[in-house]
N, C-alpha and C. Protein backbone atom coordinates (compact mmCIF):
# COMPACT_ATOMS: atom_id res chain seq x y z
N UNK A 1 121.89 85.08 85.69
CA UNK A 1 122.17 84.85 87.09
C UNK A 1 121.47 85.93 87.89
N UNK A 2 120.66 85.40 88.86
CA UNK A 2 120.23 86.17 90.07
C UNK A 2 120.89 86.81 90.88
N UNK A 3 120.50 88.35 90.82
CA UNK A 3 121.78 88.92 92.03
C UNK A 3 121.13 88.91 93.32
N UNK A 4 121.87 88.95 94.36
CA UNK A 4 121.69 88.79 95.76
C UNK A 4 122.23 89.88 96.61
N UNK A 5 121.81 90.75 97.44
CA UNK A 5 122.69 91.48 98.20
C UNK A 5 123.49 90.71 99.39
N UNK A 6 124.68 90.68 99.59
CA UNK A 6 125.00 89.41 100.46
C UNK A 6 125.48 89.73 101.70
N UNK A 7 125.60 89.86 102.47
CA UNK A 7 126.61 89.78 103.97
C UNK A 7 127.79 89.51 103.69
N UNK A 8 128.27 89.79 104.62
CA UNK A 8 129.86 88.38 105.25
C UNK A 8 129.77 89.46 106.11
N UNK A 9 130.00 89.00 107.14
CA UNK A 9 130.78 89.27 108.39
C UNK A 9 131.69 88.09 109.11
N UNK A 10 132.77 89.08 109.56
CA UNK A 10 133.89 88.58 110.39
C UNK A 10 133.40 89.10 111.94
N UNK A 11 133.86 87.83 112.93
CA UNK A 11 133.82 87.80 114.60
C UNK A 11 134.87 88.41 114.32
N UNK A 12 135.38 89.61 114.94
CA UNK A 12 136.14 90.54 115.75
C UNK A 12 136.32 90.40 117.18
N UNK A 13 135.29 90.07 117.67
CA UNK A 13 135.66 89.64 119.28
C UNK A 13 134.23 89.36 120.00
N UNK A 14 134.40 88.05 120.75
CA UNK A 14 133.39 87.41 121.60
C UNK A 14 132.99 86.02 120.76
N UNK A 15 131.32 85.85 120.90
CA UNK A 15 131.09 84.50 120.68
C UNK A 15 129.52 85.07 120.12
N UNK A 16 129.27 84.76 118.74
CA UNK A 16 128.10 84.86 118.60
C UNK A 16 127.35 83.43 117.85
N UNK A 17 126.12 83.58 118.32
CA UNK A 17 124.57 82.52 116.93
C UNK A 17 124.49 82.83 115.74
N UNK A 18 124.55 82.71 114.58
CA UNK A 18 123.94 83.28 113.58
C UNK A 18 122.91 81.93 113.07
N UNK A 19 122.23 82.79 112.66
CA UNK A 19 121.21 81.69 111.83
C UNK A 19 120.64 82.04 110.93
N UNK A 20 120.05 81.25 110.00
CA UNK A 20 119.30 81.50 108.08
C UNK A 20 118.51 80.42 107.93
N UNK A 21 117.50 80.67 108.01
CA UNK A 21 116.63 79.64 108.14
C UNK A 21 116.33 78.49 109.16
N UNK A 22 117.00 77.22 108.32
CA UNK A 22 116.93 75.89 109.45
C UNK A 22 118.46 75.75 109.84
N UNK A 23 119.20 76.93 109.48
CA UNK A 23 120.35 76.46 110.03
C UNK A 23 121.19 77.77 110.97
N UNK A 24 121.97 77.08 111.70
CA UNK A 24 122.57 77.55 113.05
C UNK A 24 124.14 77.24 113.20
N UNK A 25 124.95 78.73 113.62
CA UNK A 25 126.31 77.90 113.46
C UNK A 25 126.86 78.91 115.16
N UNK A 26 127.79 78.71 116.09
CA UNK A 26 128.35 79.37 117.35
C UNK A 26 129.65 79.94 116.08
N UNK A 27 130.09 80.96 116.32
CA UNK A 27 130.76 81.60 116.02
C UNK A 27 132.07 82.49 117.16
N UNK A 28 133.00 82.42 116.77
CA UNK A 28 134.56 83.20 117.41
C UNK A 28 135.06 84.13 117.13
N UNK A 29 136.35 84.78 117.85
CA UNK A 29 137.05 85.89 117.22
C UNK A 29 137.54 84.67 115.98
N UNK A 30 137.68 85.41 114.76
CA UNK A 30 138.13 85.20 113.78
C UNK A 30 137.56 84.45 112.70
N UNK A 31 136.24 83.94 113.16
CA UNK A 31 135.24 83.21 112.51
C UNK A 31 134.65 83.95 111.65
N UNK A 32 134.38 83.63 110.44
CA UNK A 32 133.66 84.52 109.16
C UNK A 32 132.59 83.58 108.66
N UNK A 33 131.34 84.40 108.42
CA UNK A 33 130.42 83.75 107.48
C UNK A 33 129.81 84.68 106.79
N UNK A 34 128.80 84.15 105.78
CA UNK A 34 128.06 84.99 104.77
C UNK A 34 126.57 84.34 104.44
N UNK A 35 125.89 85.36 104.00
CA UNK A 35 124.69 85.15 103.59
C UNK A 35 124.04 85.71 102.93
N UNK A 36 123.20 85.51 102.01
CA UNK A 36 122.18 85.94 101.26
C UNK A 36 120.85 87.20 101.79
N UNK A 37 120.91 88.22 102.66
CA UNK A 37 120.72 89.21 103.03
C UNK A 37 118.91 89.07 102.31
N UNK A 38 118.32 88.58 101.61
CA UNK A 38 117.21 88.26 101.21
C UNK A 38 116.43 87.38 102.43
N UNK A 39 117.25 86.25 102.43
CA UNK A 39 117.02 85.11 103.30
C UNK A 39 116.88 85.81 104.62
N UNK A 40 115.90 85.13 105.42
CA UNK A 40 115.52 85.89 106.86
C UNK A 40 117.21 84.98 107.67
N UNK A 41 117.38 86.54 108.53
CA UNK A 41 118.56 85.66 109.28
C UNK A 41 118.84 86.38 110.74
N UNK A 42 119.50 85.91 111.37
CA UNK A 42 119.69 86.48 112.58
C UNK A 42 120.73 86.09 113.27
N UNK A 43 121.17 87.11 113.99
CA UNK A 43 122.71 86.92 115.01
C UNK A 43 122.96 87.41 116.41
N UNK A 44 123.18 87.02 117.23
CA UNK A 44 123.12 87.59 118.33
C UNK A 44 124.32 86.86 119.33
N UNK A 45 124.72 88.08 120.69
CA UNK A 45 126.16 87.75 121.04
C UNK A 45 125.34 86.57 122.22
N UNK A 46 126.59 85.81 122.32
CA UNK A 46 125.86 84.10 123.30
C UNK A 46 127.04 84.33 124.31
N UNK A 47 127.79 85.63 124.55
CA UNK A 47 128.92 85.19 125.08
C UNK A 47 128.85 86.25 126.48
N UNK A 48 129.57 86.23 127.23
CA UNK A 48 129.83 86.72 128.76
C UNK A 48 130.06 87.67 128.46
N UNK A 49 131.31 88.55 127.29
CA UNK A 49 131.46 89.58 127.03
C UNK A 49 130.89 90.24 125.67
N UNK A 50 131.20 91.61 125.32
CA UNK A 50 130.75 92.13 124.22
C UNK A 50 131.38 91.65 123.00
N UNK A 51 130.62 91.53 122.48
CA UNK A 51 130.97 91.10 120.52
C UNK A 51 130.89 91.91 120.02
N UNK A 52 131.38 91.96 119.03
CA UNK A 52 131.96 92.74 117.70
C UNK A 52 132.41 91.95 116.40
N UNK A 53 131.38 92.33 115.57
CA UNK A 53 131.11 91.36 114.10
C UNK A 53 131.57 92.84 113.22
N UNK A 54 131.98 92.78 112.45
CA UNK A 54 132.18 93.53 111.37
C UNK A 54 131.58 92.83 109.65
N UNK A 55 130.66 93.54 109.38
CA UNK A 55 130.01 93.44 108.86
C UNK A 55 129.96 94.36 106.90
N UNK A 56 130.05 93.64 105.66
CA UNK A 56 130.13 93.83 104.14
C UNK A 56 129.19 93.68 103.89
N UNK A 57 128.45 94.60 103.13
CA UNK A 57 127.24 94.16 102.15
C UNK A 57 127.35 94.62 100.55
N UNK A 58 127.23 93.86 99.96
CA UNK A 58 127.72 93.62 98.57
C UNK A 58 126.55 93.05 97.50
N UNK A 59 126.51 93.81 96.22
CA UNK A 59 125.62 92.32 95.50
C UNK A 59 126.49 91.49 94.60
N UNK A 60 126.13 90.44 94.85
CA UNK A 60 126.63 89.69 94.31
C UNK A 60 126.65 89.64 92.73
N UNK A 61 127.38 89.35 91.50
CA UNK A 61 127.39 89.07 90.33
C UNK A 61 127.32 91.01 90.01
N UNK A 62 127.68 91.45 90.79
CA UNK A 62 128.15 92.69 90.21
C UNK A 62 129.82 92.72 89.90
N UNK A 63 129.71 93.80 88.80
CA UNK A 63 131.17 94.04 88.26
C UNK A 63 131.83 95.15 89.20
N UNK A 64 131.37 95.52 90.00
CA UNK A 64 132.41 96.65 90.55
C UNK A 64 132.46 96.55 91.85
């Protein structure tokens, strides 16, 4: 198995884009996603006020 260094981040507060490739999702307080940190990606706040993503980076298929 291929390891991956991965993301996840959790919306903490506001409204953000994220995107990975051909795909695109609007994001909330409390909204979580993840990704493959290899893969080109990008996020940015879409909202009136300030955002706050809290943000894990991990590799994946590790034991510890």
């Amino acid at each position: 198995m291929s390891k991956c260094q991965a993301l996840r981040q959790l919306v903490l507060k506001g409204k953000v884009l994220a995107e990975q490739g051909e795909n695109s999702v609007i994001l909330e307080e409390g909204d979580t996603f993840s990704w493959c940190a290899s893969v080109h990606h990008f996020f940015k706040n879409i909202g009136d006020d300030i955002a706050k993503v809290l943000i894990a980076v991990f590799t994946e298929g590790s034991e510890h």
